[in-house]
Protein backbone atom coordinates (compact mmCIF):
# COMPACT_ATOMS: atom_id res chain seq x y z
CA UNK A 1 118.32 129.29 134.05
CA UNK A 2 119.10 128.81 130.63
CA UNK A 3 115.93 127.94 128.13
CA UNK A 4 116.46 124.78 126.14
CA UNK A 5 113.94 124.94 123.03
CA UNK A 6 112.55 124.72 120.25
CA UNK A 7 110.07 127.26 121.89
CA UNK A 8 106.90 128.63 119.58
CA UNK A 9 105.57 132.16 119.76
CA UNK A 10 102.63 132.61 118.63
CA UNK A 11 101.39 136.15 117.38
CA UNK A 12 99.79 137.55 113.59
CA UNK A 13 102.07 140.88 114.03
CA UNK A 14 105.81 140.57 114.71
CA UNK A 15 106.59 139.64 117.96
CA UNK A 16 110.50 141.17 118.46
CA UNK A 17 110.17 142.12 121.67
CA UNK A 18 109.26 138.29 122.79
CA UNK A 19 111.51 136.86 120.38
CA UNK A 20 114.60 139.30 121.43
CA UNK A 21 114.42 138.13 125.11
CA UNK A 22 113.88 134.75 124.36
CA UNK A 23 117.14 134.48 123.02
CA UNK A 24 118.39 136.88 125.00
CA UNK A 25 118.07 134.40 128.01
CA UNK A 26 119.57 131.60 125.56
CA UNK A 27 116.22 129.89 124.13
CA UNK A 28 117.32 128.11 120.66
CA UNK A 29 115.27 127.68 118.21
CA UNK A 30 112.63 129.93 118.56
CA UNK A 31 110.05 129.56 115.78
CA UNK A 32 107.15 132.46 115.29
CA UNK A 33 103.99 131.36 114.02
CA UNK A 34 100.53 132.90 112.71
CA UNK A 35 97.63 131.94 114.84
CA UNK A 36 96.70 129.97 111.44
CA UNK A 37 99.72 127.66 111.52
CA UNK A 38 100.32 127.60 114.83
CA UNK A 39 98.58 124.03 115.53
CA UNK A 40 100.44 123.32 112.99
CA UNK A 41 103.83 124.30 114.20
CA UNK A 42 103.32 123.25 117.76
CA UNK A 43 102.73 119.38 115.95
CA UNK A 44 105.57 119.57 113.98
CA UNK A 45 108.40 120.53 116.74
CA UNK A 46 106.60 119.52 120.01
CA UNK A 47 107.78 122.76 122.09
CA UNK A 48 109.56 123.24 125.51
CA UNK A 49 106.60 126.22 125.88
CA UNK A 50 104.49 127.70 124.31
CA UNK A 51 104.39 132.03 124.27
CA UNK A 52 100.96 133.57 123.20
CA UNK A 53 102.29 136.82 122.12
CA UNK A 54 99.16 138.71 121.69
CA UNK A 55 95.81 138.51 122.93
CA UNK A 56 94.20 135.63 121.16
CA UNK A 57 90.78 135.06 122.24
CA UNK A 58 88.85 132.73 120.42
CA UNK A 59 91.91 131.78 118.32
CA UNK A 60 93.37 130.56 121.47
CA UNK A 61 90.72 128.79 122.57
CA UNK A 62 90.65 127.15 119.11
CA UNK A 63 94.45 126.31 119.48
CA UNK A 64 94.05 125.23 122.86
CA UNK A 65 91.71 122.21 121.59
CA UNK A 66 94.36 120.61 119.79
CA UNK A 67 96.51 120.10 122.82
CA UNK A 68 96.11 117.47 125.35
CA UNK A 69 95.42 117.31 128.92
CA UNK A 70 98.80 119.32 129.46
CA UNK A 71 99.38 118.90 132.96
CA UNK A 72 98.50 115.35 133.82
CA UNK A 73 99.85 113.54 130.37
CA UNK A 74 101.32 110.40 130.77
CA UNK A 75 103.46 110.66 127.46
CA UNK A 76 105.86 113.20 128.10
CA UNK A 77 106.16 116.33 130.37
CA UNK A 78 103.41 119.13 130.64
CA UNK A 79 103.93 122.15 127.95
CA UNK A 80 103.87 125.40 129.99
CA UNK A 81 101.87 128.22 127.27
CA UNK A 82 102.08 131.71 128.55
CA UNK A 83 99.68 134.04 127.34
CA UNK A 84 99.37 137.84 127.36
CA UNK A 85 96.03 139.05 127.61
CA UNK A 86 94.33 142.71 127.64
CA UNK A 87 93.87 144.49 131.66
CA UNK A 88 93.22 142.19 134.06
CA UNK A 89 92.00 139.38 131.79
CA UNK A 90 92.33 135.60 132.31
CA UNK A 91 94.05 133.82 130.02
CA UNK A 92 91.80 132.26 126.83
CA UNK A 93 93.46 128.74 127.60
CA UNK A 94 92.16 126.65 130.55
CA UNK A 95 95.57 126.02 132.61
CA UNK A 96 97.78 129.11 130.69
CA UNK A 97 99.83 131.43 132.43
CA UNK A 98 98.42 135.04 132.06
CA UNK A 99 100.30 138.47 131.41
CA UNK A 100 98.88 141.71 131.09
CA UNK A 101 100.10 142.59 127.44
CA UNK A 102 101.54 145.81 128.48
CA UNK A 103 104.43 143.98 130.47
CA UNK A 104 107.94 143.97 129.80
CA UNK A 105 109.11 140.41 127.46
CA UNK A 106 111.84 139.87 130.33
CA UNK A 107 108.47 139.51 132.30
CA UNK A 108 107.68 136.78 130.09
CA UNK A 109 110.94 134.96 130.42
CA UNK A 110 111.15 135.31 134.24
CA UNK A 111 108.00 133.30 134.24
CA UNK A 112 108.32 131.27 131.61
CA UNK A 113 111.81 130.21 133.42
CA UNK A 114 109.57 129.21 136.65
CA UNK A 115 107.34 127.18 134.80
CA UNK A 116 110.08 125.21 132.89
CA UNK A 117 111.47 124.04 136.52
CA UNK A 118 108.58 122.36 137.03
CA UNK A 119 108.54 120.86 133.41
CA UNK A 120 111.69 119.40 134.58
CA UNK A 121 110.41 117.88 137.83
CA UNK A 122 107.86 116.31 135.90
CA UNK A 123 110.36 115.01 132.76
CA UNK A 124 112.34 113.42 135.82
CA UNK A 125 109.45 111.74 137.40
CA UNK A 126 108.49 110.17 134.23
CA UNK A 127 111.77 109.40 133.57
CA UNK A 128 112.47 107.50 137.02
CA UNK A 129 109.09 105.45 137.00
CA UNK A 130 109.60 104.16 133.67
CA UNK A 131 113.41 103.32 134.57
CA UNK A 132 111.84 101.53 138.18
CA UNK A 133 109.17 100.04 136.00
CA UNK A 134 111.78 98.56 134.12
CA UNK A 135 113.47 96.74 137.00
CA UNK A 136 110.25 95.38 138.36
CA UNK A 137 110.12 97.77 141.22
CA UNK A 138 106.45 98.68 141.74
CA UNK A 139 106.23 102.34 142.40
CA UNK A 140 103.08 104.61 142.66
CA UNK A 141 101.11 106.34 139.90
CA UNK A 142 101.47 109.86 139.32
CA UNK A 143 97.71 111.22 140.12
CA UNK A 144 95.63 112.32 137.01
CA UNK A 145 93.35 114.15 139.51
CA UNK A 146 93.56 118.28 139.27
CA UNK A 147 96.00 119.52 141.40
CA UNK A 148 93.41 122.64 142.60
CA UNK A 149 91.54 119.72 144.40
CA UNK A 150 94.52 119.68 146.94
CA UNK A 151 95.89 123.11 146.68
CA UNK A 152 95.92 125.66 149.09
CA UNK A 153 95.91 129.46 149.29
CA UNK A 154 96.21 132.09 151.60
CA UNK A 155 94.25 135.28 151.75
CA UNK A 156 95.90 137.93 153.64
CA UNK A 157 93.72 141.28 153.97
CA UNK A 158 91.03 142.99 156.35
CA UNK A 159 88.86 145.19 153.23
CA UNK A 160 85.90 145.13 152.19
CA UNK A 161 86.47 142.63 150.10
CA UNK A 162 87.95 140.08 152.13
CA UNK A 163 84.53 137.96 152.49
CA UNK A 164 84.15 138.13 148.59
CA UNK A 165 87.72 136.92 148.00
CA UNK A 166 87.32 134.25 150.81
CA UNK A 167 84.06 132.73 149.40
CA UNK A 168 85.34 132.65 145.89
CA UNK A 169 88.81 130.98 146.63
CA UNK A 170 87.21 128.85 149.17
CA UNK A 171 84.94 127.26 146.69
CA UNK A 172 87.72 126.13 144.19
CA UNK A 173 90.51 125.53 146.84
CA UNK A 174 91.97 125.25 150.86
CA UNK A 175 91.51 128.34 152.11
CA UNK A 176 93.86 129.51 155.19
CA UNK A 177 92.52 133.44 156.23
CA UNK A 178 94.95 136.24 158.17
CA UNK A 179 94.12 139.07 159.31
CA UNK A 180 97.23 140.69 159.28
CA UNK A 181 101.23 140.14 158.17
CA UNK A 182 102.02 138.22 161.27
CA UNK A 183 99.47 135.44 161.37
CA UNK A 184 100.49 135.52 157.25
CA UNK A 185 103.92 134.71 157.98
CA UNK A 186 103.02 132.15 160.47
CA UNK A 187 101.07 130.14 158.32
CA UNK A 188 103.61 130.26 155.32
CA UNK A 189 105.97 128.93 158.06
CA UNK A 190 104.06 126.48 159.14
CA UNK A 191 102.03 124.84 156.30
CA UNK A 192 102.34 124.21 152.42
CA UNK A 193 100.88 127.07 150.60
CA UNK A 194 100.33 127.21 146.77
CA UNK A 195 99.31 131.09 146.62
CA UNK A 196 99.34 134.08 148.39
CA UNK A 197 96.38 137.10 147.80
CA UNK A 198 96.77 139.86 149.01
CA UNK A 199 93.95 141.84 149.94
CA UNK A 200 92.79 145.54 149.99
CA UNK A 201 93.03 147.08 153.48
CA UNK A 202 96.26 147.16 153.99
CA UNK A 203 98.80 150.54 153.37
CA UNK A 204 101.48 150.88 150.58
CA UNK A 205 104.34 149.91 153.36
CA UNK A 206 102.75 146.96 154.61
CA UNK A 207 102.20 145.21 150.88
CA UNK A 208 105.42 146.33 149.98
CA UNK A 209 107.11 144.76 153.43
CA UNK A 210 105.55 141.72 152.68
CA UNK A 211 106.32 141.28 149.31
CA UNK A 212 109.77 142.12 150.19
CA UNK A 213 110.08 139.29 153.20
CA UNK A 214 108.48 136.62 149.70
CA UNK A 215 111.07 137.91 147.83
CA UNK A 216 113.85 137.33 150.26
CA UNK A 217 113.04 133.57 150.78
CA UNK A 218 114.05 131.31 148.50
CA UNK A 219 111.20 129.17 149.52
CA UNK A 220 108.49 131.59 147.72
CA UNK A 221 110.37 132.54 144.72
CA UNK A 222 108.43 130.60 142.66
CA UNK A 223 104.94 131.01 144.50
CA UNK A 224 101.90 132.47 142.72
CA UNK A 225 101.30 136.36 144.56
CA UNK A 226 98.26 138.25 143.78
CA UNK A 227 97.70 141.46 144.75
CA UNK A 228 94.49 143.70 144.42
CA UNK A 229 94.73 146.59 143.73
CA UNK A 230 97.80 148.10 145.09
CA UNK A 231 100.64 150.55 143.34
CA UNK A 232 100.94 149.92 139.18
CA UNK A 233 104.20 149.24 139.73
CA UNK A 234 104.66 147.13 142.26
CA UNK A 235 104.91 144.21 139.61
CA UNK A 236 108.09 145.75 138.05
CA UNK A 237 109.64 146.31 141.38
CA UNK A 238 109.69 142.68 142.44
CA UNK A 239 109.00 140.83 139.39
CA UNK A 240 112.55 140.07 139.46
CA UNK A 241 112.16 138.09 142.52
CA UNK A 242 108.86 136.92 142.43
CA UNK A 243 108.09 136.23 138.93
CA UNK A 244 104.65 134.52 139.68
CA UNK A 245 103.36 138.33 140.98
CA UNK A 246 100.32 139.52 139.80
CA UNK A 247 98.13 142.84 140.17
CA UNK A 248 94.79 143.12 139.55
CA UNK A 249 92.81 145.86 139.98
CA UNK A 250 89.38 144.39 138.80
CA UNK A 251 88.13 143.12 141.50
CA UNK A 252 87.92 139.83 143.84
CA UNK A 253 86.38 137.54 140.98
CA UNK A 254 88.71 138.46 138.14
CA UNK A 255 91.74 138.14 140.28
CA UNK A 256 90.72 134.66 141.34
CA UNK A 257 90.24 133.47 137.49
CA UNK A 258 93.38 135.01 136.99
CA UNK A 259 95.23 133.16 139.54
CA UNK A 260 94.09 129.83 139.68
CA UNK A 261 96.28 128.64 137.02
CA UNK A 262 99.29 130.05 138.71
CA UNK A 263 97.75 127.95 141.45
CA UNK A 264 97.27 124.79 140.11
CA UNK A 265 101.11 124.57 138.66
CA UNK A 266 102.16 125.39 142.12
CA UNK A 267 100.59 122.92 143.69
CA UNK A 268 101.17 120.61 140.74
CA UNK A 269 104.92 120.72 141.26
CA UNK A 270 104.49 119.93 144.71
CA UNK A 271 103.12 116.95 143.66
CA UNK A 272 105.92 116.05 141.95
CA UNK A 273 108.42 116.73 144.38
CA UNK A 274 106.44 114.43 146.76
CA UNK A 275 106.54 111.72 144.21
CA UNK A 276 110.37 111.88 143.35
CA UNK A 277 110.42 111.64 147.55
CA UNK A 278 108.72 108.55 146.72
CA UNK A 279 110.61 107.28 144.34
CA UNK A 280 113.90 107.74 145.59
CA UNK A 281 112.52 105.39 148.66
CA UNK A 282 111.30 102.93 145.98
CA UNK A 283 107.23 103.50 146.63
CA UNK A 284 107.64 103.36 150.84
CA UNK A 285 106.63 106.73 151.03
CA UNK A 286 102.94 107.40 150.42
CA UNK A 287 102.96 110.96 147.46
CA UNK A 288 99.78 112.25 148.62
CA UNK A 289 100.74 112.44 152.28
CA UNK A 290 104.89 112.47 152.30
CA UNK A 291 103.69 110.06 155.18
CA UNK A 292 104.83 106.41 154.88
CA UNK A 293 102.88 103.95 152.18
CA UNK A 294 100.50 101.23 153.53
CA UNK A 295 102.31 98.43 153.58
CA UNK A 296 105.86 99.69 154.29
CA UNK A 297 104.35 101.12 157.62
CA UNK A 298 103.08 97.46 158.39
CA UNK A 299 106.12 96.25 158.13
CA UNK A 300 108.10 98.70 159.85
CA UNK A 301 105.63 98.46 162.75
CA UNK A 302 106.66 94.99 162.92
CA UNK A 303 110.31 95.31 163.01
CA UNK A 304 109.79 98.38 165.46
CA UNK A 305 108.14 96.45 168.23
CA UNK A 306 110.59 93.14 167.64
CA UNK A 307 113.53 96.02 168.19
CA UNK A 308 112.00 97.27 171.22
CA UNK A 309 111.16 93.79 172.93
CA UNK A 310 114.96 92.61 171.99
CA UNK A 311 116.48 95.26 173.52
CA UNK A 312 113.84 96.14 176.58
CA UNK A 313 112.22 99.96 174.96
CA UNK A 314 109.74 101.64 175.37
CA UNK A 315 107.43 102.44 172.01
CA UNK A 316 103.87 103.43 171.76
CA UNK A 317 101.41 104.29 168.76
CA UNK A 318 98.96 106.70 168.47
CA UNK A 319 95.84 107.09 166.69
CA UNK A 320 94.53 110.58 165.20
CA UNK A 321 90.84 110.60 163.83
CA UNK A 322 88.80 113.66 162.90
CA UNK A 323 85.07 113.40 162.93
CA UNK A 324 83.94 116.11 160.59
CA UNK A 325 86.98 115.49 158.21
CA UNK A 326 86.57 114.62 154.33
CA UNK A 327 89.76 113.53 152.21
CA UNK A 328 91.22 116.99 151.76
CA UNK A 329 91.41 117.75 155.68
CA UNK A 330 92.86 114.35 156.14
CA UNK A 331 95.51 114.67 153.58
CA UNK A 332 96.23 118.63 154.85
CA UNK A 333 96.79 116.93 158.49
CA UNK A 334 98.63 113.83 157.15
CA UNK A 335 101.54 116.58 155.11
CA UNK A 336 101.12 118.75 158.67
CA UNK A 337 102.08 116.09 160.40
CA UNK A 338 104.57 114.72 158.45
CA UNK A 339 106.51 117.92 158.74
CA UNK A 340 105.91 117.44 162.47
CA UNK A 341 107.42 114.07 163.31
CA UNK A 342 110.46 113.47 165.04
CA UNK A 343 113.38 111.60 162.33
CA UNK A 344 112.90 108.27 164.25
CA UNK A 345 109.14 108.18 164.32
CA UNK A 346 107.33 107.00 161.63
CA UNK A 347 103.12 107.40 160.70
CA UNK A 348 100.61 106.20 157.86
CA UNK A 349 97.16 107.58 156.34
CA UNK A 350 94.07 104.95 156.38
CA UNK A 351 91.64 104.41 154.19
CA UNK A 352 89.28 106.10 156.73
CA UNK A 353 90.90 109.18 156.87
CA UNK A 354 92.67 108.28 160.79
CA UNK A 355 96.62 108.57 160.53
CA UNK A 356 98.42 106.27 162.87
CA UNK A 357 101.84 107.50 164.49
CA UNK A 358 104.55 104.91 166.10
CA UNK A 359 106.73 107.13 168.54
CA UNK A 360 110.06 104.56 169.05
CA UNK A 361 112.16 104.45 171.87
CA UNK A 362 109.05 106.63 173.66
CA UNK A 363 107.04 105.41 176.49
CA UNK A 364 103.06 106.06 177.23
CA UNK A 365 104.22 109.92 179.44
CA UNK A 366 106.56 110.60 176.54
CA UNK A 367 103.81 109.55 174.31
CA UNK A 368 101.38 111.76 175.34
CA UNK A 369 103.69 114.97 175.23
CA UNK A 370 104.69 114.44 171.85
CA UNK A 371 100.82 113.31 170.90
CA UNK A 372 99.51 116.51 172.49
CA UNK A 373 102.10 118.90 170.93
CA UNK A 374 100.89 117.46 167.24
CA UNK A 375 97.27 117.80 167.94
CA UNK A 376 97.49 121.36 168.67
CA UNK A 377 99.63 122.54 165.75
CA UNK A 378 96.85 120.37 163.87
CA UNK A 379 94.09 122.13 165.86
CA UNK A 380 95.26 125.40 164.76
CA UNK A 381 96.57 124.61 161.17
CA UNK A 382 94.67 122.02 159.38
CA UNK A 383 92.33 122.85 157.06
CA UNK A 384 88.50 122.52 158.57
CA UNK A 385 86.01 121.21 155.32
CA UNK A 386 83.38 123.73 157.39
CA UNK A 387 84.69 127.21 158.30
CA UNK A 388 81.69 128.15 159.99
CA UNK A 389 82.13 125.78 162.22
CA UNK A 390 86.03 126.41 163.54
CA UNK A 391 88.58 125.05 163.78
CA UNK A 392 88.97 120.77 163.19
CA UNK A 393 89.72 118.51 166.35
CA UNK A 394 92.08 115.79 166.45
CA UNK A 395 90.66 112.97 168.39
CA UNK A 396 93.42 111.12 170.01
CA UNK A 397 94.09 107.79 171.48
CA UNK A 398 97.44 105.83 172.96
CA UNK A 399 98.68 102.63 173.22
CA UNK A 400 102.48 101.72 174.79
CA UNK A 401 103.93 98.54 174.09
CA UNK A 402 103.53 95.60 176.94
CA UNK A 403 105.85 92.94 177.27
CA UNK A 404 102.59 90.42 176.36
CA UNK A 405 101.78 92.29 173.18
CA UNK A 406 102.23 91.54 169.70
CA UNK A 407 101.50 94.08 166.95
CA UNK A 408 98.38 92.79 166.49
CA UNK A 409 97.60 93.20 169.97
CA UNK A 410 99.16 96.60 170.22
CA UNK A 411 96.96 97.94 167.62
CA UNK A 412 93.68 96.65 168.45
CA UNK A 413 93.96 98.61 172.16
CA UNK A 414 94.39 101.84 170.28
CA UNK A 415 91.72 101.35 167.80
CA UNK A 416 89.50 100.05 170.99
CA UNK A 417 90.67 102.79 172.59
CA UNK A 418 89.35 104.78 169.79
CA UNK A 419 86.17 103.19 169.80
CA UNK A 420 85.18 103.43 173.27
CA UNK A 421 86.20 107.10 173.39
């Protein structure tokens, strides 16, 4: 990927090395600046990214109070600021990228290159709703929430410091456990992850065979790998690959400050590409959910059961509810499911948290098959808001189409279905 600037490096002693690969990798112009001027010359050219050259510390944190919220701006796409730090530090900036100071500037480009992808997603969503907004076409809002509030990670590791990493993930993000590489490969296959840790307890071979099954899918090139402890240089061996990789040999707490803002521009990019899904169907997709929106569901529920009187088909509707579930293990089963349903089904999030599901073409046995498939992948996937407690139950109720219904009619059997259940 070549870097489009102006790009500003930041640093009081000469930073070649950065500046070298910059341009090396086709970034033009690249301006240096002192940590005195550089609020000044981040105003004055408004910067593809940022580099923090050299540890900053409080100078950072100074600089970093002149920026605005960078992620969830509504005037123009997130700056991505990459900043070296000493050991195992986190970076002095809230939401900055952090690399050990030791690490090769081709490091630095590698991951300032990841970043800038999703600086484009989010140019082109703010490009597209203003251009829809334009036309009338009312699309959804881009959430201003923090993208750690829906992110997930997995913790893969069977040390003694599992339980430490687990609690101090689990308070800040979804947290999805395994034991060993196997049940870690099944849950990057079968969910949305925005990090991977890898734990202590695991030999050389192992960490290395996993890192090299990441590094051979495309899918993860771009996703945010911790490992503790570990071989020094297992970073240079597959940074090439996996660009987001990270060691840290500090300890559970300082690798979780260290990657949570590798985290949160994960999962903020996946926000974005759920919102271009959006608005390439003009708002009748729902972005938190990849699910249908409200009212386009409505309406293709209606059109759904006129097809299937006119032409004498079976259809039927089903009705997921989760009693212990708060928003964040409704919208984890809502994305699960969406990446569940069959092309000609169609489903919908409610304000309660339930998700309804219209199977077409699909009578009540065919129904339940395809309800009871979806509830155990859900069973055994979904995020549970209480991990003492196990795993999260989908409750489930059917309805099939009768020749005397009506959608309103339809509906209210499943939801009394629901009720009396």
């Amino acid at each position: 990927m070549a870097l489009k600037g102006p790009f500003v490096v930041i640093a009081d002693s000469p930073a070649a090395d950065v500046v070298e690969a910059l341009r090396a990798a086709g970034a033009f112009p690249v301006i240096e600046a002192s940590w005195v001027d550089a609020a000044a010359a981040v105003a004055a050219v408004e910067p593809e990214a940022i580099v923090l050259a050299e540890p900053g510390g409080e100078r950072a944190r100074s600089l970093a109070r002149t920026f605005p919220d960078r992620l969830n701006s509504g005037n123009g796409p997130f700056v991505p600021v990459i900043a070296r730090t000493r050991e195992d530090g986190a970076a002095p900036i809230a939401d900055a990228l952090a690399i050990s100071a030791t690490a090769p500037a081709v490091h630095i480009v590698r991951r300032l290159s990841a970043a800038l992808r999703i600086r484009g997603l989010h140019a082109t969503v703010l490009r597209r709703t203003r251009m829809l907004a334009t036309r009338g076409v009312a699309v959804p809002e881009l959430p201003r929430s923090d993208p750690l509030d829906e992110a997930t990670v997995l913790v893969t590791g069977r040390g003694r410091s599992y339980p430490e990493l687990s609690v101090a993930l689990g308070e800040r993000v979804g947290l999805v456990g395994a034991l060993s590489v196997e049940s870690a490969a099944r849950a990057l296959n079968a969910r949305d992850i925005d990090g991977t840790v890898i734990g202590e307890g695991f030999g050389q071979r192992i960490v290395e065979a996993l890192l090299t099954v990441l590094a051979g899918d495309v899918r993860f090139h771009d996703l945010p790998v911790a490992v503790l402890g570990g071989s020094p240089g297992i970073v240079e061996e597959f940074s090439a690959h996996l660009p987001n990789l990270e060691r840290v040999g500090e300890g559970p707490s300082r690798l979780v400050e260290r990657l949570l803002p590798f985290v949160r521009l994960h999962a903020f990019g996946e926000r974005l590409k759920r919102m271009l899904k959006s608005l390439d169907a003009k708002g009748m997709i729902d972005p938190d959910t990849g699910l249908m929106a409200h009212e386009a569901f409505w309406r293709d529920l209606n059109r759904a059961v006129d097809d299937a009187e006119k032409r004498g088909v079976g259809l039927s509707i089903a009705r997921f509810s989760f009693a212990r579930g708060d928003r964040r293990a409704s919208l984890d089963a809502a994305r699960l499911l969406s990446r569940l349903m069959r092309q000609v089904d169609f489903a919908c999030r409610e304000a309660d948290n339930s998700i309804f599901a219209v199977f077409t073409a699909t009578d009540l046995r065919g129904a339940h098959v395809i309800a009871r498939r979806i509830a155990s992948v859900l069973k055994n996937t979904m995020l549970a808001p209480d991990r003492k407690r196990g795993s999260l139950d989908a409750t489930v109720t059917l309805a099939t189409l009768k020749p005397t219904d009506n959608v309103e009619s339809l509906v209210a059997r499943v939801v009394s279905e629901a009720a009396s259940g």
